[in-house]
Protein backbone atom coordinates (compact mmCIF):
# COMPACT_ATOMS: atom_id res chain seq x y z
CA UNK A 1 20.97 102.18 81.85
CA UNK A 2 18.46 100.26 82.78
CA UNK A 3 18.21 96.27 82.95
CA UNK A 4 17.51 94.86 79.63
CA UNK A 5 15.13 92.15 79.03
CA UNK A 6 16.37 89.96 75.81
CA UNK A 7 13.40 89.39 73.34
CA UNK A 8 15.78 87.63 70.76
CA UNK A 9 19.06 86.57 69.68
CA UNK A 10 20.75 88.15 66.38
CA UNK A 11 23.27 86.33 66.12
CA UNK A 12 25.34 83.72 68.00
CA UNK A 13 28.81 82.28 68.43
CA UNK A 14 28.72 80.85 64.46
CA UNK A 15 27.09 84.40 63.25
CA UNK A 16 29.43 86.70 64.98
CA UNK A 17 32.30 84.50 63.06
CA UNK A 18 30.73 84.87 59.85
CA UNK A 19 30.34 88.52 60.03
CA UNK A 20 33.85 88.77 61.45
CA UNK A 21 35.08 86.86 58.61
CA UNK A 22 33.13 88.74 55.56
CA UNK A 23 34.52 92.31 57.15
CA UNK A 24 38.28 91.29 57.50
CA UNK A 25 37.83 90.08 53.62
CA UNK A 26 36.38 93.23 52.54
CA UNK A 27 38.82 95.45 54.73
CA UNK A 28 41.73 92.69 52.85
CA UNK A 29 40.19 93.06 49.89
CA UNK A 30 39.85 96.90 49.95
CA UNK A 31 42.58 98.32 52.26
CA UNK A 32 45.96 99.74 51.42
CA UNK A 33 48.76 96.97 51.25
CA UNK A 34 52.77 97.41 52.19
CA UNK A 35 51.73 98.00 56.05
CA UNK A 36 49.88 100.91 55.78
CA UNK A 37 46.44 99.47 57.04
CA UNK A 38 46.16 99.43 61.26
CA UNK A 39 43.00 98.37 63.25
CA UNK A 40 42.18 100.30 65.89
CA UNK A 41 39.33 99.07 68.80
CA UNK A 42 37.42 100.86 70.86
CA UNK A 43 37.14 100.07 74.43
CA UNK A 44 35.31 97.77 75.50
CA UNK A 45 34.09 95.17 72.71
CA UNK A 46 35.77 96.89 69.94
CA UNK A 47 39.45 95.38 71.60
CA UNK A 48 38.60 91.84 70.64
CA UNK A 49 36.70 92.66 67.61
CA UNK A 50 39.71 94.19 66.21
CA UNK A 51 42.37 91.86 67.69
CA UNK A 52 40.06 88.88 65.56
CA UNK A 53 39.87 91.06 62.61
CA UNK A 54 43.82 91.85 62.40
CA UNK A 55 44.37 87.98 63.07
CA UNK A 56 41.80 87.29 60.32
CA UNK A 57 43.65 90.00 57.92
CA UNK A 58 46.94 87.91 58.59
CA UNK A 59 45.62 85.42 57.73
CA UNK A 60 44.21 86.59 54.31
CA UNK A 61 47.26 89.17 53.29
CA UNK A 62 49.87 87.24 55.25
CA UNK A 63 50.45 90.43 56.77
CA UNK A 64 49.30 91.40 60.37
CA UNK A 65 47.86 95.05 60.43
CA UNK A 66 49.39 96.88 63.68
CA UNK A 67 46.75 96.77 66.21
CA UNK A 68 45.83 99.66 68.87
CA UNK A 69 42.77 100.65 71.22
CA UNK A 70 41.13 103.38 72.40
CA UNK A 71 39.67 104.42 75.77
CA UNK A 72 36.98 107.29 74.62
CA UNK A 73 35.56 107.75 78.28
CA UNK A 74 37.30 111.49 78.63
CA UNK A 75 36.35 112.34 75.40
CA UNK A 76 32.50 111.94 75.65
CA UNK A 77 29.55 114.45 75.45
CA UNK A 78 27.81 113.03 78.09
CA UNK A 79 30.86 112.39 80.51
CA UNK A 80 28.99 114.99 83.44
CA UNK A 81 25.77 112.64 82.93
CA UNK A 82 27.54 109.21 83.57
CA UNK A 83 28.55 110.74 87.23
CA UNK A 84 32.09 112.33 88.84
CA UNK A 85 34.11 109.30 88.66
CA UNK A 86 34.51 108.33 85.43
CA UNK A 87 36.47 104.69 85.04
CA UNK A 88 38.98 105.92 82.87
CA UNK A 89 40.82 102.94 80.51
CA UNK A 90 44.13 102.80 78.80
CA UNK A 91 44.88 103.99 75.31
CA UNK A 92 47.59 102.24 73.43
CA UNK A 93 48.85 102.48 70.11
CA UNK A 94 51.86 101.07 69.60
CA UNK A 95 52.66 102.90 65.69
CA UNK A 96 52.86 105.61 64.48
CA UNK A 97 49.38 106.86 63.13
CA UNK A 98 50.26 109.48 61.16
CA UNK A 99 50.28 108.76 57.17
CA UNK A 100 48.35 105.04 58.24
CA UNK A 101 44.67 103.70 57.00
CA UNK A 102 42.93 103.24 60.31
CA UNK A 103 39.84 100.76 60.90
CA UNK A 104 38.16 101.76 63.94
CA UNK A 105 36.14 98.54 65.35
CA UNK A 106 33.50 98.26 67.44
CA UNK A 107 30.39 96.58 68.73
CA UNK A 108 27.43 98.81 67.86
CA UNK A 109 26.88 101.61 65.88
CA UNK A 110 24.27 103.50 67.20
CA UNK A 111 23.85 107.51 67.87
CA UNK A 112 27.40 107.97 66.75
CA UNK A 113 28.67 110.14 69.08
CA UNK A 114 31.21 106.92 70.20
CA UNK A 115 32.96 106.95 67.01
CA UNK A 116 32.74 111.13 67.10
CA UNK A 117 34.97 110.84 70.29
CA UNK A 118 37.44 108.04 68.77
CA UNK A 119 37.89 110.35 66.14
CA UNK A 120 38.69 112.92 68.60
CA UNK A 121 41.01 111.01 70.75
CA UNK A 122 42.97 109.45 67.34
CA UNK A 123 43.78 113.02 65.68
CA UNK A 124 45.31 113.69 69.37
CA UNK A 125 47.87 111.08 68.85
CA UNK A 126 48.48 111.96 65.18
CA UNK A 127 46.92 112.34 61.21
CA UNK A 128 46.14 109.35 59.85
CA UNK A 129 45.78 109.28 56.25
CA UNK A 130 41.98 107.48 56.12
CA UNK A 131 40.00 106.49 59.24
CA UNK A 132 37.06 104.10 58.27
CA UNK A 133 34.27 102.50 60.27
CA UNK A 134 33.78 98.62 60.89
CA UNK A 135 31.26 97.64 63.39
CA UNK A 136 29.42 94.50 63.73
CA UNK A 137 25.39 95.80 64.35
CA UNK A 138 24.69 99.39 62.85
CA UNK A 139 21.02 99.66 64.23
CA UNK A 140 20.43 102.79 63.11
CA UNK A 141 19.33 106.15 65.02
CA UNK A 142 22.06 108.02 63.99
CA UNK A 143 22.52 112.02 65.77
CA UNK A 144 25.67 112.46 63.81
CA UNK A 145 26.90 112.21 60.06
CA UNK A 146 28.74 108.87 60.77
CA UNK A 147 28.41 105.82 58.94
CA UNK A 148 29.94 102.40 59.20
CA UNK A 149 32.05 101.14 56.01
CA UNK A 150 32.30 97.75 57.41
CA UNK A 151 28.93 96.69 59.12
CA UNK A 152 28.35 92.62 60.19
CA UNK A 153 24.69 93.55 60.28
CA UNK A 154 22.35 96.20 60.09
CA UNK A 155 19.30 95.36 63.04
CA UNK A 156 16.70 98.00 62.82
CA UNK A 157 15.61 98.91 66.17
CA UNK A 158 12.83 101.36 67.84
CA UNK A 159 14.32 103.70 70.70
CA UNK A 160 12.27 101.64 73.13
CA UNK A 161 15.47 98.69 72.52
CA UNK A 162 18.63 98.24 72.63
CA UNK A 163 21.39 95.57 71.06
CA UNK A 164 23.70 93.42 73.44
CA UNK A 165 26.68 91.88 72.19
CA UNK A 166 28.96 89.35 74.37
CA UNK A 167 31.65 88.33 73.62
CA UNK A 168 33.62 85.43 74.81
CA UNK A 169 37.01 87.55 76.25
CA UNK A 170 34.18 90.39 78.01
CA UNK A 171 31.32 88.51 79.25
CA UNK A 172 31.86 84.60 78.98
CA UNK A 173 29.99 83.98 75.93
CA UNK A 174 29.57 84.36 72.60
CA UNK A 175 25.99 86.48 71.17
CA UNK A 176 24.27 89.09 70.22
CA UNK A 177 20.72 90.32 71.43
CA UNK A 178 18.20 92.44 70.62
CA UNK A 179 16.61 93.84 73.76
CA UNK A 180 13.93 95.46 75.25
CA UNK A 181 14.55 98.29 77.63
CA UNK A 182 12.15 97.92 80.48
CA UNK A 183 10.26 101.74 81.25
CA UNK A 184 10.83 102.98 77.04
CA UNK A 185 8.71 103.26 74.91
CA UNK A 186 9.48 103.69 70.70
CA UNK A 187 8.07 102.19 67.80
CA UNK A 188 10.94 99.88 65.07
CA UNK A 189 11.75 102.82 62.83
């Protein structure tokens, strides 16, 4: 991709915490009790996402939800376009899936076809009873059916721009931005 240039911030260190915290309440509020829940990231910024939301869920249900992630890199659509050598990443989920209400996490919903290839890569290791969505930006631009149950915020966006989130354990700080990708063109849908 090509080097973004940030027009704005969405949110910083005190907004991603916010967000953070309203999702693990909801997920609290409506997830399955008696350890059935599990939050599951998706590599990269959907690790620490979901290792904050499962210490946030502790906190709220005294209870910490068995945490996992997800490398989706062999799974992809688009894994010939991104070149021969694909980094590949670790999977690791250290329960049992099957029977379990899984919350996928990550950064950005966009196209969908990430979470199409998490979904892929979870029913390989087993059949969870639910799998729902929590990201924190949706901005729209969907090419699958997939929608977010859990969203932080929804950022509309044009094609012509893209979201960046950083996070303090990825990239040394703590924001998100909306960004303009130099060379595209799209009007905010």
């Amino acid at each position: 991709m090509a080097s973004l240039n940030r027009k704005s911030i969405i949110m910083d260190a005190a907004g991603i915490e916010r967000a953070l915290a309203r999702i693990a309440r909801e997920i609290a509020r409506n997830g399955p009790g008696d350890g059935e829940l599990a939050i599951v990231g998706i590599r990269t910024r959907g690790i620490p996402l979901g290792e904050r939301l499962a210490r946030q869920i502790e906190e709220i249900r005294e209870e910490c939800p068995p945490f996992g992630y997800l490398d989706i890199t062999l799974y992809r659509d688009d894994l010939q376009s991104i070149g021969y050598h694909p980094v590949v990443g670790a999977t690791r989920l250290p329960f049992d899936i099957n029977g379990t209400h899984v919350v996928l996490v990550d950064d950005v919903l966009y196209t969908g076809r990430t979470v199409r290839a998490a979904l892929s890569v979870l029913v390989d290791y087993g059949r969870p009873r639910t799998i729902q969505l929590a990201v924190l930006v949706d901005r729209g631009h969907r090419e699958l059916p997939i929608r977010a149950d859990y969203v932080g915020s929804e950022v509309p966006t044009s094609r012509g721009e893209a979201i960046q989130v950083n996070l303090d354990e990825t990239d040394g700080e703590e924001a998100v931005y909306l960004c303009e990708i130099p060379g595209e063109e799209g009007t905010t849908q």
